[in-house]
N, C-alpha and C. Protein backbone atom coordinates (compact mmCIF):
# COMPACT_ATOMS: atom_id res chain seq x y z
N UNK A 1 -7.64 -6.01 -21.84
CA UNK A 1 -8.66 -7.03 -22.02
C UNK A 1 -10.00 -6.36 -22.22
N UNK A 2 -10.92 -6.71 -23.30
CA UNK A 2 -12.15 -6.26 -23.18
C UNK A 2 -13.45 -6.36 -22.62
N UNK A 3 -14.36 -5.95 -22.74
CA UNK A 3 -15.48 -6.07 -21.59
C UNK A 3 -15.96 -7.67 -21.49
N UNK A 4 -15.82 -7.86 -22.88
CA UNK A 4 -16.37 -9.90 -22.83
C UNK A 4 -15.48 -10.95 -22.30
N UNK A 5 -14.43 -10.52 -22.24
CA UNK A 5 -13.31 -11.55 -21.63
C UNK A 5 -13.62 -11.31 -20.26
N UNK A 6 -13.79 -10.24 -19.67
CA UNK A 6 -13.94 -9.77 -17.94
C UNK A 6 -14.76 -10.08 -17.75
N UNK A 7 -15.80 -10.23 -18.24
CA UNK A 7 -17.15 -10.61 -17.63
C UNK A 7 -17.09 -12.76 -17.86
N UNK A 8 -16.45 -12.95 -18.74
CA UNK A 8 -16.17 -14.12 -19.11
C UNK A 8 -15.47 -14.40 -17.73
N UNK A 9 -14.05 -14.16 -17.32
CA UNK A 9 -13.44 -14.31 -16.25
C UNK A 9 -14.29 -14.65 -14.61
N UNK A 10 -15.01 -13.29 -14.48
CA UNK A 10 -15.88 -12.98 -13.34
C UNK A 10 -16.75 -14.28 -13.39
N UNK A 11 -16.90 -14.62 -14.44
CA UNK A 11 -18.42 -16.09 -14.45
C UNK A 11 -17.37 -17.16 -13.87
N UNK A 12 -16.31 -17.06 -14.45
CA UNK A 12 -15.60 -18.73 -14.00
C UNK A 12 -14.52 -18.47 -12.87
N UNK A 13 -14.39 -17.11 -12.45
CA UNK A 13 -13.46 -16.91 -11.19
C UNK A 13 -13.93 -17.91 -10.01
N UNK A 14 -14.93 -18.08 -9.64
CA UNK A 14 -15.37 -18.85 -8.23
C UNK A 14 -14.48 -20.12 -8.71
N UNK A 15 -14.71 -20.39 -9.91
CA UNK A 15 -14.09 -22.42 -10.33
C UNK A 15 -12.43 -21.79 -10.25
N UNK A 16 -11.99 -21.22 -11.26
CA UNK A 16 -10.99 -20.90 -10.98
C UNK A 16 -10.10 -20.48 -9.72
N UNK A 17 -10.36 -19.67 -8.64
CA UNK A 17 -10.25 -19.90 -7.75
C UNK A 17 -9.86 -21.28 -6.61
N UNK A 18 -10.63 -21.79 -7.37
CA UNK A 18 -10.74 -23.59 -6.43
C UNK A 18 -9.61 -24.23 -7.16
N UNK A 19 -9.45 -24.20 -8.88
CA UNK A 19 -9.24 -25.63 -9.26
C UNK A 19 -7.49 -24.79 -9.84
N UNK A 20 -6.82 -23.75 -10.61
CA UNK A 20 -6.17 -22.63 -10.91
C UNK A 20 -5.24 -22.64 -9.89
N UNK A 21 -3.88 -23.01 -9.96
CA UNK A 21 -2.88 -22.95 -8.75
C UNK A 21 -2.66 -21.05 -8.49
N UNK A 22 -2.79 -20.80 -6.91
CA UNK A 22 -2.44 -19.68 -6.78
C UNK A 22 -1.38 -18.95 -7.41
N UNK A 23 -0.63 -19.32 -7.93
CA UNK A 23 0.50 -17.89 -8.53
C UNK A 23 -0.23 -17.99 -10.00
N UNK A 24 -0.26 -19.19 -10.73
CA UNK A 24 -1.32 -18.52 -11.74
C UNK A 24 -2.31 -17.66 -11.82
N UNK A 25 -3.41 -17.78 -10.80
CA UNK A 25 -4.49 -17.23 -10.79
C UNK A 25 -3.75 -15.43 -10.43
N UNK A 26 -2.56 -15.40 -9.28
CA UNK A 26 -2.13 -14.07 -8.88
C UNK A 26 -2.24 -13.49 -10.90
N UNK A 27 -1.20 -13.83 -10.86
CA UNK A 27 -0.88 -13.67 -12.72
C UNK A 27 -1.37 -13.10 -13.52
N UNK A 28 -3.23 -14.09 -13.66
CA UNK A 28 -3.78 -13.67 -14.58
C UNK A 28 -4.47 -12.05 -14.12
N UNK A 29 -4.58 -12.22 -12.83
CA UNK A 29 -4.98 -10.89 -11.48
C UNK A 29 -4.51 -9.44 -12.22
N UNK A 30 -3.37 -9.98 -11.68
CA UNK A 30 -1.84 -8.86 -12.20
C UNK A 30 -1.78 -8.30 -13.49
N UNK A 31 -1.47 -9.65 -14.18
CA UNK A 31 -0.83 -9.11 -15.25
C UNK A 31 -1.84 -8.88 -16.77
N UNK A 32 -2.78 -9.87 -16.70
CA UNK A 32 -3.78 -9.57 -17.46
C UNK A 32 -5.13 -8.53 -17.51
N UNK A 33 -5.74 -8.73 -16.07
CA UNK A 33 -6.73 -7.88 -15.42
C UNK A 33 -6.13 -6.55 -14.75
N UNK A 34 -5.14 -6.62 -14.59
CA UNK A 34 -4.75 -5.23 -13.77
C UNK A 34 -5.11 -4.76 -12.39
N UNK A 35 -5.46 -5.63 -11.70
CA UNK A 35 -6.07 -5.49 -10.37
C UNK A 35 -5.32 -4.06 -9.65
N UNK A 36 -4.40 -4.65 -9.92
CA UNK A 36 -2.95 -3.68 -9.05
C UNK A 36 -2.91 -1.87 -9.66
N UNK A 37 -3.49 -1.53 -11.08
CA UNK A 37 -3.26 -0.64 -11.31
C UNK A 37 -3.93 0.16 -10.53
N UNK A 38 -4.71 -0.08 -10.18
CA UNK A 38 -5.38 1.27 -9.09
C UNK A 38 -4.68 1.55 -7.86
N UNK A 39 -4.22 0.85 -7.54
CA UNK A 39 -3.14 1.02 -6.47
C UNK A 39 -1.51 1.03 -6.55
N UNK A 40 -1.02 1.70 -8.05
CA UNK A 40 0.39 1.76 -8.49
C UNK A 40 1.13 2.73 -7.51
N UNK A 41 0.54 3.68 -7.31
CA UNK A 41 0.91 4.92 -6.85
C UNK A 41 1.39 4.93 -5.14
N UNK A 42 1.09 3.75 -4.47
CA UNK A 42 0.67 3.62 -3.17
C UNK A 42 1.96 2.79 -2.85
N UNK A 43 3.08 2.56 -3.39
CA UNK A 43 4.31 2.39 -3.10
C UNK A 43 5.31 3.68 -2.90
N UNK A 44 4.62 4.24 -3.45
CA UNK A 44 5.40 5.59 -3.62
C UNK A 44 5.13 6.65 -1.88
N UNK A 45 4.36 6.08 -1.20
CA UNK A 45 4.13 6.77 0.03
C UNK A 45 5.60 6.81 0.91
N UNK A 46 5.36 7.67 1.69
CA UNK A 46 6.76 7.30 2.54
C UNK A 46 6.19 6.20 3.53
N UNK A 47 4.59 6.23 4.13
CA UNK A 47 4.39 5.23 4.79
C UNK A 47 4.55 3.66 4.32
N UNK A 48 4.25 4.14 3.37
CA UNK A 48 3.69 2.39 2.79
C UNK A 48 5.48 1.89 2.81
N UNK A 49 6.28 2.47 2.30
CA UNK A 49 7.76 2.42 2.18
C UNK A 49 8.40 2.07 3.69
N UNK A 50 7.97 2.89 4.20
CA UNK A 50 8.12 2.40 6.48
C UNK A 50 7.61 0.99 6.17
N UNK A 51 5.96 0.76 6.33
CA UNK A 51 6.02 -0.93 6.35
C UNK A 51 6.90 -1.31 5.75
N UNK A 52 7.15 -1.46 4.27
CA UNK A 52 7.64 -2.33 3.58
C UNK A 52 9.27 -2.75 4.19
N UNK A 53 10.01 -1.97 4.04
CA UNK A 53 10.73 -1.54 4.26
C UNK A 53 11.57 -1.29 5.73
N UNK A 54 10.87 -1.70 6.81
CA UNK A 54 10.83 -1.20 8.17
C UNK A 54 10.70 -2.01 9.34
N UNK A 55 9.20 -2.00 9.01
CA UNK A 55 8.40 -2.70 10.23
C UNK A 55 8.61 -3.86 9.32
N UNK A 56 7.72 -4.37 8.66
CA UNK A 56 7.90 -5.99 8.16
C UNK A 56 9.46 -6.55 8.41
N UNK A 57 10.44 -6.08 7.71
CA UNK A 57 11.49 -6.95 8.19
C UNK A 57 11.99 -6.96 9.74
N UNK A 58 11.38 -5.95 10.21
CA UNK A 58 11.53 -5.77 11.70
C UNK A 58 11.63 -7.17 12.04
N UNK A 59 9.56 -7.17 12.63
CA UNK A 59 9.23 -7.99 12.65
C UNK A 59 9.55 -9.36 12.19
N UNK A 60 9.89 -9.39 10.92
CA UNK A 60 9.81 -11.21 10.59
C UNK A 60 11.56 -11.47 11.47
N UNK A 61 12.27 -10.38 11.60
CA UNK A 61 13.81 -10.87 12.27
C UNK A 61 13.46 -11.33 13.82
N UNK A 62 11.73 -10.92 14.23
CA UNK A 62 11.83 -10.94 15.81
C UNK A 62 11.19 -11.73 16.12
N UNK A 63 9.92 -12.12 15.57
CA UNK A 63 8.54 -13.21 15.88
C UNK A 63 8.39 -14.08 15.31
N UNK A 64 7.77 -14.96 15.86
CA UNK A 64 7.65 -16.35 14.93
C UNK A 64 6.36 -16.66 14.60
N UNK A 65 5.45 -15.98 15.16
CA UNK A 65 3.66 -16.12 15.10
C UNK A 65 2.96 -14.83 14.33
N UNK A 66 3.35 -13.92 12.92
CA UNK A 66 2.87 -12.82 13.15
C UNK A 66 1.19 -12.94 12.26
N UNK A 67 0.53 -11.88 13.00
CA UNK A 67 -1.11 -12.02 12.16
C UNK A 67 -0.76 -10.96 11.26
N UNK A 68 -1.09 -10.20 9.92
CA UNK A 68 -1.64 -9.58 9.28
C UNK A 68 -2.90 -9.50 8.97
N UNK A 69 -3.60 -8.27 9.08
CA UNK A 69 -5.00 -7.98 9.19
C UNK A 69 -5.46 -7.64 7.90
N UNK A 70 -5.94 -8.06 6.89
CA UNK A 70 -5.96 -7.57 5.64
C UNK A 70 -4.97 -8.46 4.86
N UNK A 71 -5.79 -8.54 3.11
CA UNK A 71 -5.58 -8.82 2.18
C UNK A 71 -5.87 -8.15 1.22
N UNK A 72 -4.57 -7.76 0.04
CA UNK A 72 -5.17 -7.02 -0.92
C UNK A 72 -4.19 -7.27 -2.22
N UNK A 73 -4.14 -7.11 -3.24
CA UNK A 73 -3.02 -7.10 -4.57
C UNK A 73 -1.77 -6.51 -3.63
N UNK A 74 -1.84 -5.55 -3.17
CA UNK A 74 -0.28 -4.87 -2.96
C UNK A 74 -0.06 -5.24 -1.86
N UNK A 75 -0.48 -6.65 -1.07
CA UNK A 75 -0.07 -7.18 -0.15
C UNK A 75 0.59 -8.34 -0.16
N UNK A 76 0.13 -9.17 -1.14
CA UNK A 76 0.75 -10.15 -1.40
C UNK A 76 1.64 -10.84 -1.46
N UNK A 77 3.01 -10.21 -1.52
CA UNK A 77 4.16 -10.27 -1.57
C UNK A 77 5.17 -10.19 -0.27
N UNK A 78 4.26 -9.90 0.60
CA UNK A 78 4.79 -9.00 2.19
C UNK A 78 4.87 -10.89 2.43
N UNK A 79 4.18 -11.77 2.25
CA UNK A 79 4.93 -12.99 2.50
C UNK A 79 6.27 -13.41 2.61
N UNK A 80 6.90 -12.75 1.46
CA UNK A 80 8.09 -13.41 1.10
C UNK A 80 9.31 -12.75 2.56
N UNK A 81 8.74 -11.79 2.91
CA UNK A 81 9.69 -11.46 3.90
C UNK A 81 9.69 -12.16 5.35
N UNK A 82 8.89 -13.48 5.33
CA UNK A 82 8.48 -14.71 6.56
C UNK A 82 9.29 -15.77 5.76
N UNK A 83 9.28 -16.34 7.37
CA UNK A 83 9.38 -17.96 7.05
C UNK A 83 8.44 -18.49 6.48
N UNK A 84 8.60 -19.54 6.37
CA UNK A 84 7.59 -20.99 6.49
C UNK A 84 6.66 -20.57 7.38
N UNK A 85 5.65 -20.60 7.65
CA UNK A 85 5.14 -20.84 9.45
C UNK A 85 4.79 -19.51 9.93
N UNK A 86 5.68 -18.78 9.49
CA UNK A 86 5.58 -17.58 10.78
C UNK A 86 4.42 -16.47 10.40
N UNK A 87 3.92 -16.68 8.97
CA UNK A 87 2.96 -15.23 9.03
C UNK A 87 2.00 -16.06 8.18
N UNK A 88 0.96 -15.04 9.10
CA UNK A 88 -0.75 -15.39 8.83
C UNK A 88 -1.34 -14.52 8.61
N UNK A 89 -2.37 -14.65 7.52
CA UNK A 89 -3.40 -13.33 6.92
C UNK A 89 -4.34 -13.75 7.29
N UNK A 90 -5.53 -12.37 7.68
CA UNK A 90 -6.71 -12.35 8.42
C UNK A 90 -7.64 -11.64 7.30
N UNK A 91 -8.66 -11.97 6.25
CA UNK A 91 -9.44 -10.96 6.04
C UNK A 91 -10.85 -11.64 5.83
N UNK A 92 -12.11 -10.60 5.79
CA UNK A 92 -13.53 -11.41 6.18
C UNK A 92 -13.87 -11.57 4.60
N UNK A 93 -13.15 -11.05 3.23
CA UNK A 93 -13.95 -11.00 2.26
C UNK A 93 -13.50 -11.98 1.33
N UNK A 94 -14.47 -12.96 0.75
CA UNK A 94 -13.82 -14.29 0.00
C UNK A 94 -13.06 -13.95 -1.08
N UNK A 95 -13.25 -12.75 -1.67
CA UNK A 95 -12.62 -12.05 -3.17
C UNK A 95 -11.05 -12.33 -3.15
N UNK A 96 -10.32 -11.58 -1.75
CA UNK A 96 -9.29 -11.26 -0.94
C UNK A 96 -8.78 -12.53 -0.57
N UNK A 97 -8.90 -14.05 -0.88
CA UNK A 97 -8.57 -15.01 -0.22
C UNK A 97 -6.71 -15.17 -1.28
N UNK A 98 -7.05 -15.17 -2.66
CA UNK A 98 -5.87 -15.40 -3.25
C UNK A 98 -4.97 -14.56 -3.30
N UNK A 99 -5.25 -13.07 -2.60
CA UNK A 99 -3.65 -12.19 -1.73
C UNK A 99 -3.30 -12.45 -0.97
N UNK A 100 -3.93 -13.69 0.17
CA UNK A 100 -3.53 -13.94 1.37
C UNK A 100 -2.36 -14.74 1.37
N UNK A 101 -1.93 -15.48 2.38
CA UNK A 101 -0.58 -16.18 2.83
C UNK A 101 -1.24 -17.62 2.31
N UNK A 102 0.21 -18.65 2.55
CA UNK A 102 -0.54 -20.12 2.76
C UNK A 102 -1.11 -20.36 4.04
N UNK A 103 -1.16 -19.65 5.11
CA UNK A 103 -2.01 -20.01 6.22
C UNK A 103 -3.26 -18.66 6.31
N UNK A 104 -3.83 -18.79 5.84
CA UNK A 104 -5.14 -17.63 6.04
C UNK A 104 -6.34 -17.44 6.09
N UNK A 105 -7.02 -16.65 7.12
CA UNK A 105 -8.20 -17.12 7.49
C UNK A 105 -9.46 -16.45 6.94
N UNK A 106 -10.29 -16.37 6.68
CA UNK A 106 -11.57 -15.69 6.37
C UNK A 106 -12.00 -15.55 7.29
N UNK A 107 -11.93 -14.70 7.79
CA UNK A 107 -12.93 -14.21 8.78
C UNK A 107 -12.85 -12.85 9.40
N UNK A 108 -14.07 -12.11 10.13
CA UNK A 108 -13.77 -10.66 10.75
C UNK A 108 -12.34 -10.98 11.64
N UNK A 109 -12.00 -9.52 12.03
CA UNK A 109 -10.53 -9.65 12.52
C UNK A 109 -11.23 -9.81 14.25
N UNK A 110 -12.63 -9.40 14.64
CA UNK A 110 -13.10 -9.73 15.89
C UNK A 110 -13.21 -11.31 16.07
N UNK A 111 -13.17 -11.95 15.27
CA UNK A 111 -13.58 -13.19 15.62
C UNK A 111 -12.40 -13.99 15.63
N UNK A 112 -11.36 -13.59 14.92
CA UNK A 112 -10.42 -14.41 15.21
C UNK A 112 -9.65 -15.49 16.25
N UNK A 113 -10.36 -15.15 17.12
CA UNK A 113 -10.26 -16.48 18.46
C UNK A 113 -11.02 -17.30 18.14
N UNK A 114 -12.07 -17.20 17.51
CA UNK A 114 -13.09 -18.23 16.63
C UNK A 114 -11.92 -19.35 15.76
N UNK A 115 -11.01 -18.92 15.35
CA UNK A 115 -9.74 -19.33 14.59
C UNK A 115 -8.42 -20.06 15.24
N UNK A 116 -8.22 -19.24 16.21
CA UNK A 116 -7.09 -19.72 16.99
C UNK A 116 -6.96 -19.45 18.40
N UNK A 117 -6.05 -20.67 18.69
CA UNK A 117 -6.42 -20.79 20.13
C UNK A 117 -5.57 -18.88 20.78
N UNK A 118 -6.42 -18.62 21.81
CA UNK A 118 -6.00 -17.15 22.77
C UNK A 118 -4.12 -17.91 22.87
N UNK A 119 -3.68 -16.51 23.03
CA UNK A 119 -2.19 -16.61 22.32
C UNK A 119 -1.65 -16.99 21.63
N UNK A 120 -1.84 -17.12 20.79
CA UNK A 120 -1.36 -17.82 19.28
C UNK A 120 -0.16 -16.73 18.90
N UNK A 121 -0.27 -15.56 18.39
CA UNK A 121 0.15 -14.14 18.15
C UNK A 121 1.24 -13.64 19.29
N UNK A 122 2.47 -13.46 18.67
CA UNK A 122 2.97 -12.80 19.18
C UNK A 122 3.99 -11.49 18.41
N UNK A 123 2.71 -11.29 17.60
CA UNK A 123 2.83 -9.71 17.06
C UNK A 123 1.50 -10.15 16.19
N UNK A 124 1.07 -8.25 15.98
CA UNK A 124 -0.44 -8.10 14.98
C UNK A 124 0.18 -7.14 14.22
N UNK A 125 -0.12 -6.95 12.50
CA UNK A 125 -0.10 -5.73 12.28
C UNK A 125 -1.42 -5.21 11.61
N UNK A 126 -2.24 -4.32 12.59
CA UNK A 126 -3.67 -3.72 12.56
C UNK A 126 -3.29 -2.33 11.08
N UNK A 127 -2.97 -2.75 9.73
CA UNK A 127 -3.19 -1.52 9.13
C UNK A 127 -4.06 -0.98 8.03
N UNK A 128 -4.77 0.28 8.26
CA UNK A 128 -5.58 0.56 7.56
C UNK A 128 -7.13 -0.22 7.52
N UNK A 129 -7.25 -0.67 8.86
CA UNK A 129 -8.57 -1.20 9.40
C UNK A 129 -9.19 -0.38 9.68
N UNK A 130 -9.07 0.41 10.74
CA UNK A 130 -10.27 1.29 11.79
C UNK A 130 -10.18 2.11 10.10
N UNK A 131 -11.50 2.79 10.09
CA UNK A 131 -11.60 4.03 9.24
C UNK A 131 -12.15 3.15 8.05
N UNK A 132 -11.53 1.94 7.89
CA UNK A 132 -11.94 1.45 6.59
C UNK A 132 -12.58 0.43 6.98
N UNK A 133 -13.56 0.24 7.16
CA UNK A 133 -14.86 -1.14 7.55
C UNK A 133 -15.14 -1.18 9.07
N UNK A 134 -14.04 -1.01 9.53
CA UNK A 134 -14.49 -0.59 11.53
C UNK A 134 -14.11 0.74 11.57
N UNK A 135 -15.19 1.07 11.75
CA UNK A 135 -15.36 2.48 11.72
C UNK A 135 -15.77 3.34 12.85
N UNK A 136 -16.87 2.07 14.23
CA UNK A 136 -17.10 2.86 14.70
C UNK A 136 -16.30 2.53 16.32
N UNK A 137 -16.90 3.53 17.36
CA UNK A 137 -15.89 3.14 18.59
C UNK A 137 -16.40 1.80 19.16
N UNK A 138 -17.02 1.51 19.16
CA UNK A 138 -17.32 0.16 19.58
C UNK A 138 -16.55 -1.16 18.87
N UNK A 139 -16.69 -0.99 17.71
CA UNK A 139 -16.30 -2.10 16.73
C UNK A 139 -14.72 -1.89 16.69
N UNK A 140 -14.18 -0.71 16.89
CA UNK A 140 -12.56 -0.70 16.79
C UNK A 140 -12.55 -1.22 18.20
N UNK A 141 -13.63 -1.29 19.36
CA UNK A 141 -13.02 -1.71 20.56
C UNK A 141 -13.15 -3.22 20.97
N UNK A 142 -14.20 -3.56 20.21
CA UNK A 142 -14.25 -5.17 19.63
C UNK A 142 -12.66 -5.66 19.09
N UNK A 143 -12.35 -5.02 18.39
CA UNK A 143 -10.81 -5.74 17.50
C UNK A 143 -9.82 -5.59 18.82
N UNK A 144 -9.88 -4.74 19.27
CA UNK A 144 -8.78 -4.32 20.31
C UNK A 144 -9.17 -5.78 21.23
N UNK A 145 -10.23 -6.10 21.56
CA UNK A 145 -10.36 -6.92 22.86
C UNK A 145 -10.10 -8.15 22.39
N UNK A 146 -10.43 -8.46 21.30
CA UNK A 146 -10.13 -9.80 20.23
C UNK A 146 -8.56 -9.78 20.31
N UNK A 147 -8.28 -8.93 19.72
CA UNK A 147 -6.59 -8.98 19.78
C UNK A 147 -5.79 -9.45 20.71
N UNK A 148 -6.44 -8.50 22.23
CA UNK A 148 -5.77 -8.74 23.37
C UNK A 148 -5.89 -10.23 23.52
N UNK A 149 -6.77 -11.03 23.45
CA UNK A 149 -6.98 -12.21 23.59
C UNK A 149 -6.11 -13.40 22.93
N UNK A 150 -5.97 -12.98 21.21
CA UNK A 150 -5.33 -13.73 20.51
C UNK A 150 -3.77 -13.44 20.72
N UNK A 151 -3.73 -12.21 21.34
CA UNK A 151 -1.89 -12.35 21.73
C UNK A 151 -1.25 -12.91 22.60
N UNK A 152 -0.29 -13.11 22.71
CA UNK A 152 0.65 -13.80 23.87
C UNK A 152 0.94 -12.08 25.51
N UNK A 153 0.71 -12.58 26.42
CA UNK A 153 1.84 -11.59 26.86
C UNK A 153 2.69 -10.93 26.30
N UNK A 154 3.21 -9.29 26.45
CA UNK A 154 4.30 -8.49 25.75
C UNK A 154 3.83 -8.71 24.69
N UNK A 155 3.33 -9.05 23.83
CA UNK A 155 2.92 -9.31 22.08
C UNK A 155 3.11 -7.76 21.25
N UNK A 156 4.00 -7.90 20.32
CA UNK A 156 3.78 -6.30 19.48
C UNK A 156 3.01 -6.16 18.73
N UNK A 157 2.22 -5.08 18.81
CA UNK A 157 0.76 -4.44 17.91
C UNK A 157 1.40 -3.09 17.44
N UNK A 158 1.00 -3.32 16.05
CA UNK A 158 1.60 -2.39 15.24
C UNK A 158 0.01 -1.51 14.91
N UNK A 159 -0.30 -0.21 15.16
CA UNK A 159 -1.29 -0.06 13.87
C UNK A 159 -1.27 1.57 12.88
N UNK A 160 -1.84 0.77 12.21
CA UNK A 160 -1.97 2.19 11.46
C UNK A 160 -3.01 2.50 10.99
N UNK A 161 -3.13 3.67 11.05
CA UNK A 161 -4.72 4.70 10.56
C UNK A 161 -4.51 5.89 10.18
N UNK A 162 -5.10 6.44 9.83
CA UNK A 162 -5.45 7.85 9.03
C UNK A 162 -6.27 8.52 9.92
N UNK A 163 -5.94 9.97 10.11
CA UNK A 163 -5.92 11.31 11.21
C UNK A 163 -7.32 11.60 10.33
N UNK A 164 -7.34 11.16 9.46
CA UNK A 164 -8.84 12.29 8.80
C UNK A 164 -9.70 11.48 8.39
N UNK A 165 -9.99 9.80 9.21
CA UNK A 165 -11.12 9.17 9.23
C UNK A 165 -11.74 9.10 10.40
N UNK A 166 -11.07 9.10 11.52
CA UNK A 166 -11.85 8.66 12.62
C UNK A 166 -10.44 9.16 13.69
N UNK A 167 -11.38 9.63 15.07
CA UNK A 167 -10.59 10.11 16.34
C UNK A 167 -9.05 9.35 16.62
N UNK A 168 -8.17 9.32 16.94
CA UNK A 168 -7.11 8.74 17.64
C UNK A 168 -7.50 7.98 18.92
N UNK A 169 -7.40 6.86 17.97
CA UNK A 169 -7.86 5.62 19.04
C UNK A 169 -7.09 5.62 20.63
N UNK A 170 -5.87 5.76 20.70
CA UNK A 170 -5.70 6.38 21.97
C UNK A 170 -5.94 7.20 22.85
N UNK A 171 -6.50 8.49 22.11
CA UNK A 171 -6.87 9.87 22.83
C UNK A 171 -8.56 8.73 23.38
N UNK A 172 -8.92 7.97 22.50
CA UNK A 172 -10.37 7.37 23.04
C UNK A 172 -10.24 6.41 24.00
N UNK A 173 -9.47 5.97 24.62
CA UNK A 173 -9.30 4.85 25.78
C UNK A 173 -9.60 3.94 24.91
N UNK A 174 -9.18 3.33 23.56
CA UNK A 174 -9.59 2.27 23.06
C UNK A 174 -8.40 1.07 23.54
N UNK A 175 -7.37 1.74 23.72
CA UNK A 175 -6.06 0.11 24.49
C UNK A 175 -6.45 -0.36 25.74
N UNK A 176 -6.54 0.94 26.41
CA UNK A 176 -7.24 0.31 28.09
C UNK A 176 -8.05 -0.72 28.11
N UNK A 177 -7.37 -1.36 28.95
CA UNK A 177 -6.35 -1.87 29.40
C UNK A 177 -5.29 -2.67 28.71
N UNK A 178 -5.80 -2.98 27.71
CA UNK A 178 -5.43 -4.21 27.07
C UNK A 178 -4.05 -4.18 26.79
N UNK A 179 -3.58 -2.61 26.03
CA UNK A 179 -2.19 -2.58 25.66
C UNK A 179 -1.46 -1.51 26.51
N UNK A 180 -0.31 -1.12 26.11
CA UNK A 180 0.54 0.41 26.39
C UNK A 180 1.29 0.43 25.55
N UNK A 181 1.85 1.70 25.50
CA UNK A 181 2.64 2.15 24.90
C UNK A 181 4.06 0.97 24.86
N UNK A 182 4.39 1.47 23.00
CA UNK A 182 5.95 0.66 23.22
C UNK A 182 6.83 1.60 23.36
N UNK A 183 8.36 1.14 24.44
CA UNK A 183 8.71 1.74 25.12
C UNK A 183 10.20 1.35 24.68
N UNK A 184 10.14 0.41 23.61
CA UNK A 184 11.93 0.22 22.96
C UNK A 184 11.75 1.00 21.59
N UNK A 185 13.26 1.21 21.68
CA UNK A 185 13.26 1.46 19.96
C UNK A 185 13.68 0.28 19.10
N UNK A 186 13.64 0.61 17.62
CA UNK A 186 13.19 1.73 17.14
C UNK A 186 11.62 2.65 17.27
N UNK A 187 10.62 1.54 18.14
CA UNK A 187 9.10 2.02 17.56
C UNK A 187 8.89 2.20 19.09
N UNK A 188 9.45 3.44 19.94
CA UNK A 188 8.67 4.33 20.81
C UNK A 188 8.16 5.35 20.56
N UNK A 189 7.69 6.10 19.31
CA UNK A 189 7.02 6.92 19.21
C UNK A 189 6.13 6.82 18.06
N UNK A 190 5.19 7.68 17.76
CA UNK A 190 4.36 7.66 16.78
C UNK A 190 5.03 7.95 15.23
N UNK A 191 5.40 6.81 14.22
CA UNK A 191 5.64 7.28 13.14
C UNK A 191 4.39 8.48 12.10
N UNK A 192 5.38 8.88 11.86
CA UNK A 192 4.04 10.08 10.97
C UNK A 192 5.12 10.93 9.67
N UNK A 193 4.47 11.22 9.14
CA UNK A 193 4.99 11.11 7.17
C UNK A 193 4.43 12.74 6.57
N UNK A 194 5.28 13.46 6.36
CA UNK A 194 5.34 14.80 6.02
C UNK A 194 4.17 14.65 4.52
N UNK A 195 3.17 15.58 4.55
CA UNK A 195 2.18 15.34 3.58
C UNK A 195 1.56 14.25 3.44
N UNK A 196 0.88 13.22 4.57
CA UNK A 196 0.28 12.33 4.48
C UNK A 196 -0.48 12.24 6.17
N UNK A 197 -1.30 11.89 6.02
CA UNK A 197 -2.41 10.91 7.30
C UNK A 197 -2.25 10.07 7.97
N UNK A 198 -1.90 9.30 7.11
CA UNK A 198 -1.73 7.86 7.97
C UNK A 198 -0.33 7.57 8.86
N UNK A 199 -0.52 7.40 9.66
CA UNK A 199 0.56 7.48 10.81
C UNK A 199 0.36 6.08 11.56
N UNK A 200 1.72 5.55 12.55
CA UNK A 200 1.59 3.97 12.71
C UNK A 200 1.84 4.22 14.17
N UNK A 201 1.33 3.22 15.29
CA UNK A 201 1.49 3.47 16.91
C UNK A 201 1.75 2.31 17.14
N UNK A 202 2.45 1.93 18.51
CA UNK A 202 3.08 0.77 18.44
C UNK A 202 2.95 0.70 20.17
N UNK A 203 2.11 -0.65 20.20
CA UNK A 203 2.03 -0.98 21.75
C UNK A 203 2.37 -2.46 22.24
N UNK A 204 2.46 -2.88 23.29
CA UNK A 204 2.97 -3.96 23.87
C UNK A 204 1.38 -4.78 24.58
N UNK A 205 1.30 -5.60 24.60
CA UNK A 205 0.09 -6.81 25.16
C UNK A 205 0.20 -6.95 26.94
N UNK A 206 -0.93 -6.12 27.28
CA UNK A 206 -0.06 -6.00 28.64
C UNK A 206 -0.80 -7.27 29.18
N UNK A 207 -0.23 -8.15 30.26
CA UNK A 207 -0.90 -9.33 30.66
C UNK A 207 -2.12 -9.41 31.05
């Protein structure tokens, strides 16, 4: 597509957005604009392949309430592995609203009790947050306390981050109290991916 059609698009995306049934609008995203090409390569991770592949169906076989933290093109689809009902997207940026689920919220992932009533959640998956927009120790300890709140008792928290943005949120007392370690398998230990960063930790909602 050329520069006048994109800029054409960008003027009437806000209407479109509103009036444009979501899988169309995905569509024109996809398949016309290319949203997704910048991120082709990012299936090919062994991590991203663990979620997909792993943890998500884990999860949708175990919970009936799960949050996802983030919206993006190569997320979109992680729906189809829920019910009806059972999974909800969290992200603060309006752009990001048509990758989300049919239940999804706009808003920071701290405020989310602003959203739903404390225990709602009984699983989160926190990935590729800290490092990317919460960045600092305070604000990753904001999400942590939000979380604890919006989960149920025992609740599973999945997260994942990258070793070469920011400290290991555990080595920082950032769960204390809130979570511990998970202690079943398959996810008692730290997944981590030969030639890659991003690694996933897995804790329980302690009461």
């Amino acid at each position: 597509m050329g520069n006048l059609p994109r800029r054409l698009f960008a003027r009437l995306s806000p209407l479109a957005k509103r009036v444009v049934p979501r899988p169309i609008l995905r569509f024109l995203l996809l398949h016309v604009l290319g949203v997704n090409r910048p991120y082709a390569e990012l299936g090919n991770l062994a991590s991203r392949r663990c979620l997909e592949g792993e943890i998500l169906p884990w999860v949708g076989a175990r919970y009936a309430n799960v949050l996802f933290v983030g919206a993006a093109p190569y997320t979109h689809h992680y729906e189809k592995l829920f019910r009806r009902g059972q999974y909800t997207t969290l992200d603060s940026h309006p752009s990001t609203a048509v990758w989300g689920a049919a239940d999804h919220i706009r808003a920071p992932v701290q405020d989310i009790n602003r959203h739903r009533r404390p225990g709602s959640f009984d699983c989160v998956i926190l990935n590729g947050v800290f490092g990317f927009g919460v960045d600092t120790v305070t604000d990753q300890r904001a999400v942590i306390e939000a979380l604890h709140q919006a989960m149920r008792p025992g609740a599973f928290l999945v997260v994942g981050w990258n070793t070469d943005r920011h400290g290991d949120p555990e080595a920082l007392g950032l769960f204390e109290p809130f979570f511990e370690r998970n202690a079943e398998a398959p996810w008692a230990k730290r997944r981590t991916f030969a030639g890659e960063t991003h690694v996933y930790d897995f804790y329980r909602r302690r009461p």
